[in-house]
Protein backbone atom coordinates (compact mmCIF):
# COMPACT_ATOMS: atom_id res chain seq x y z
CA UNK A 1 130.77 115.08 88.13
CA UNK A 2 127.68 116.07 90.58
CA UNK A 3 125.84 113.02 92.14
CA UNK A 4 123.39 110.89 91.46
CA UNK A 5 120.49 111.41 93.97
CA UNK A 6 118.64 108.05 95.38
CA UNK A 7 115.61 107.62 96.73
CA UNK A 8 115.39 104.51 98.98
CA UNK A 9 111.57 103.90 99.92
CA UNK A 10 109.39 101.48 101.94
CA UNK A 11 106.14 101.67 103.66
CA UNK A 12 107.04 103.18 106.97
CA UNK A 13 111.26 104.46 106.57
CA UNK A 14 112.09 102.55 109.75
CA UNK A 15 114.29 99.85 109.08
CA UNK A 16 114.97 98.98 105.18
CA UNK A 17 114.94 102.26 103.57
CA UNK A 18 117.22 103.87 106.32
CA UNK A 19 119.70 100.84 106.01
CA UNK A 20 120.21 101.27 102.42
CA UNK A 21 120.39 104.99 102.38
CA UNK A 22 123.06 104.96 105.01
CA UNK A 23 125.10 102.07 103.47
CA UNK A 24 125.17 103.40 99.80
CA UNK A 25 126.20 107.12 101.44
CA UNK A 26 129.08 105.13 103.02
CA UNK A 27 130.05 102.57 100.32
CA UNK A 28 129.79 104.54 97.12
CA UNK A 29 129.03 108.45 98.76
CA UNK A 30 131.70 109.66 95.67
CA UNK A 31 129.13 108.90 93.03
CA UNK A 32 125.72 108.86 95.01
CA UNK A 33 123.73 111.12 97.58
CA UNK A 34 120.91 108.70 99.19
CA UNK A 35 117.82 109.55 100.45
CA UNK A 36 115.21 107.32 101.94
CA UNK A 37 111.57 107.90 102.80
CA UNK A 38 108.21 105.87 103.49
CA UNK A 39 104.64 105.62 102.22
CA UNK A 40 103.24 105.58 105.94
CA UNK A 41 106.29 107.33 107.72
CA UNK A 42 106.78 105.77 111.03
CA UNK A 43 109.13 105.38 113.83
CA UNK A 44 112.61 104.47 113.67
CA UNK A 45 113.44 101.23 114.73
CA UNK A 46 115.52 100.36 118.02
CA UNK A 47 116.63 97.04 117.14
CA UNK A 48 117.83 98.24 113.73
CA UNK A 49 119.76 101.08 115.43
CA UNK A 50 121.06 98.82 117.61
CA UNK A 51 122.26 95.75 114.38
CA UNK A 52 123.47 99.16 112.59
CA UNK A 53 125.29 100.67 115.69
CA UNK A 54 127.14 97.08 115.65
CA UNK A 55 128.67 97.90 112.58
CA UNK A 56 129.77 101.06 113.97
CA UNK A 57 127.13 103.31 112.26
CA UNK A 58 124.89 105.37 114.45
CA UNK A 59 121.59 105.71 112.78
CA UNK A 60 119.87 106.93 115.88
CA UNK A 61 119.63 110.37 114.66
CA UNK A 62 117.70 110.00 112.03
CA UNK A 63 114.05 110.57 111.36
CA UNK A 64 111.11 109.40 109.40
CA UNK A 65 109.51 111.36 106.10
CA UNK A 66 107.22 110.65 103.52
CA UNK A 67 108.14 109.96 99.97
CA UNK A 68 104.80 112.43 99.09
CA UNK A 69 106.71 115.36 100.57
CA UNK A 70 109.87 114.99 98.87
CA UNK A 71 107.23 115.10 95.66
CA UNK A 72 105.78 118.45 97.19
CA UNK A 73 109.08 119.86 97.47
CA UNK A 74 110.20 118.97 93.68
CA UNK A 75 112.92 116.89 94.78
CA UNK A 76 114.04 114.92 91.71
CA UNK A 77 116.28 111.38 91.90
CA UNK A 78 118.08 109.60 89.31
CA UNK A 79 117.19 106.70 90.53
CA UNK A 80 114.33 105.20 93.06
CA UNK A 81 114.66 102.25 94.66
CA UNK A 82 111.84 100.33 96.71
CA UNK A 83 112.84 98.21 99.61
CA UNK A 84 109.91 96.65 100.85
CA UNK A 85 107.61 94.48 99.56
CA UNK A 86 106.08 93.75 95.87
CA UNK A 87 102.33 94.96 97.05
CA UNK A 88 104.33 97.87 99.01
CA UNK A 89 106.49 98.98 96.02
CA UNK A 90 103.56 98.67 93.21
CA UNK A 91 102.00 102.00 95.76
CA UNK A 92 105.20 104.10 95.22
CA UNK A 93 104.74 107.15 93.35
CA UNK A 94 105.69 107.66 90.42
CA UNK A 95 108.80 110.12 90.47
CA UNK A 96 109.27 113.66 88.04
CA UNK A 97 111.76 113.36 86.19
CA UNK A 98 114.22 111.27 84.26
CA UNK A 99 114.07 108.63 86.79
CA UNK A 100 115.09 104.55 86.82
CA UNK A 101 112.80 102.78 88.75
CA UNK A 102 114.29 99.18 90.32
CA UNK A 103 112.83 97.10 93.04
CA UNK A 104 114.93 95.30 95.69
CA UNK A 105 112.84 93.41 97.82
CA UNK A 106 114.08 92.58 101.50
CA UNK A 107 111.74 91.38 104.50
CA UNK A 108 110.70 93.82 106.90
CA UNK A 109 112.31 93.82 110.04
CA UNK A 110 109.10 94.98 112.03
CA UNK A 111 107.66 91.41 110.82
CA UNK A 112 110.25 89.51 112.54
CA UNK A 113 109.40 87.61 115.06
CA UNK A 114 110.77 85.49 118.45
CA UNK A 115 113.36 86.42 121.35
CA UNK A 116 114.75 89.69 121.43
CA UNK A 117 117.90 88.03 120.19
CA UNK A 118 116.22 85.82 117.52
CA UNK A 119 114.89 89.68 116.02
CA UNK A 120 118.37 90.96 116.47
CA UNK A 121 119.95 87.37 114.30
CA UNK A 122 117.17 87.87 111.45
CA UNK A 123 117.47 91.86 111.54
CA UNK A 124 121.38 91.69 111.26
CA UNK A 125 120.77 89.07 108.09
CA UNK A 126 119.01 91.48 106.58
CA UNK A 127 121.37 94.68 107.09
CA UNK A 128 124.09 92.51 105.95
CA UNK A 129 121.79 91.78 102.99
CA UNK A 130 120.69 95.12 102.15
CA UNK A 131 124.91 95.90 102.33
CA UNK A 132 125.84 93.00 99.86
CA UNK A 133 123.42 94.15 97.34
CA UNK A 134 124.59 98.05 97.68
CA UNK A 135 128.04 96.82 97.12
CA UNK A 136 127.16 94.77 94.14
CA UNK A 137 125.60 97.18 92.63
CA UNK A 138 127.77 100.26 93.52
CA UNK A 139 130.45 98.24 91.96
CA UNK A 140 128.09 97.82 88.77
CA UNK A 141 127.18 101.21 88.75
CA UNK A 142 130.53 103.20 89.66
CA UNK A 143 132.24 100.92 87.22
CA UNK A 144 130.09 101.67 84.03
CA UNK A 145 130.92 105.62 85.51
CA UNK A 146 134.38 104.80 85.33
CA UNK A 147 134.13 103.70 81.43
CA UNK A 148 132.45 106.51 80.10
C-alpha cells in the first residue's frame, strides 16, 4: 500500500504546521507522508525548535514554503489539514484532487505571550496538543486501514 500524502497548513509554516507534519511522519510514517506549508511562509520558530528538540526531535533543519507552490508544482494530498485559525483556514486553497479537507484548530505559538519561560510552558501545551490529536487520529485512521 503507497501512502497517503498530508498537507499540514497555517498562515506562516513556523510553528503548528511543522509540529504536526513532523509528529504524524513519526507516529503513523507506515501509512502517511506529511507535508506542511503556510499561506504567508515565514520563519521557523526558535522556541518551537527548542519545545520540539525537548522531545528529542530536531526540527531545526527545516524550512518554510508556501502552500501556493506545492499547487504550482501539481502536488496532490489525500488529505489537507489546517492548523491555524478559523479566519486563517477559510483562506486555504482549495486542493486538486480527490482531497478531504478537516480543520484542527490550535493557537499560534507566535501569539503567546510573557517570560521566555511562560512562551516555552504555553508552546510545549500546544506541541503536546498537536501530538495527542495526531495520535488519536492516526489510531482512527490506521485502524479503519487495518479493516479493509
Amino acid at each position: 500500500m503507497s501512502k497517503k500524502k498530508v498537507l499540514f497548513v497555517c498562515v506562516h509554516n513556523s510553528a503548528r504546521s511543522q509540529m504536526a507534519e513532523t509528529w504524524l511522519n513519526q507516529i503513523c510514517g507506515d501509512f502517511f507522508e506529511a507535508h506542511s506549508a503556510g499561506l504567508e511562509p515565514g520563519q521557523l520558530n526558535p522556541l518551537v525548535v527548542k519545545v520540539m528538540k525537548e522531545s528529542d526531535i530536531d526540527i531545526s533543519f527545516k524550512t518554510t514554503q508556501s502552500v501556493f507552490d506545492l499547487i504550482k508544482k501539481g502536488v496532490l494530498f489525500s488529505h489537507v489539514i489546517t492548523v491555524c485559525d478559523e479566519a486563517s483556514a477559510e483562506q486555504c486553497p482549495i486542493f486538486p484532487g480527490a482531497t478531504t479537507r478537516l480543520h484542527w484548530s490550535f493557537p499560534d505559538p507566535c501569539q503567546v505571550s510573557g517570560t521566555e519561560e511562560e512562551k516555552l510552558r504555553k508552546i510545549r501545551e500546544i506541541r503536546d496538543s498537536i501530538k495527542n490529536r495526531i495520535e488519536g487520529w492516526c489510531q482512527e485512521v490506521c485502524f479503519d486501514f487495518n479493516r479493509n
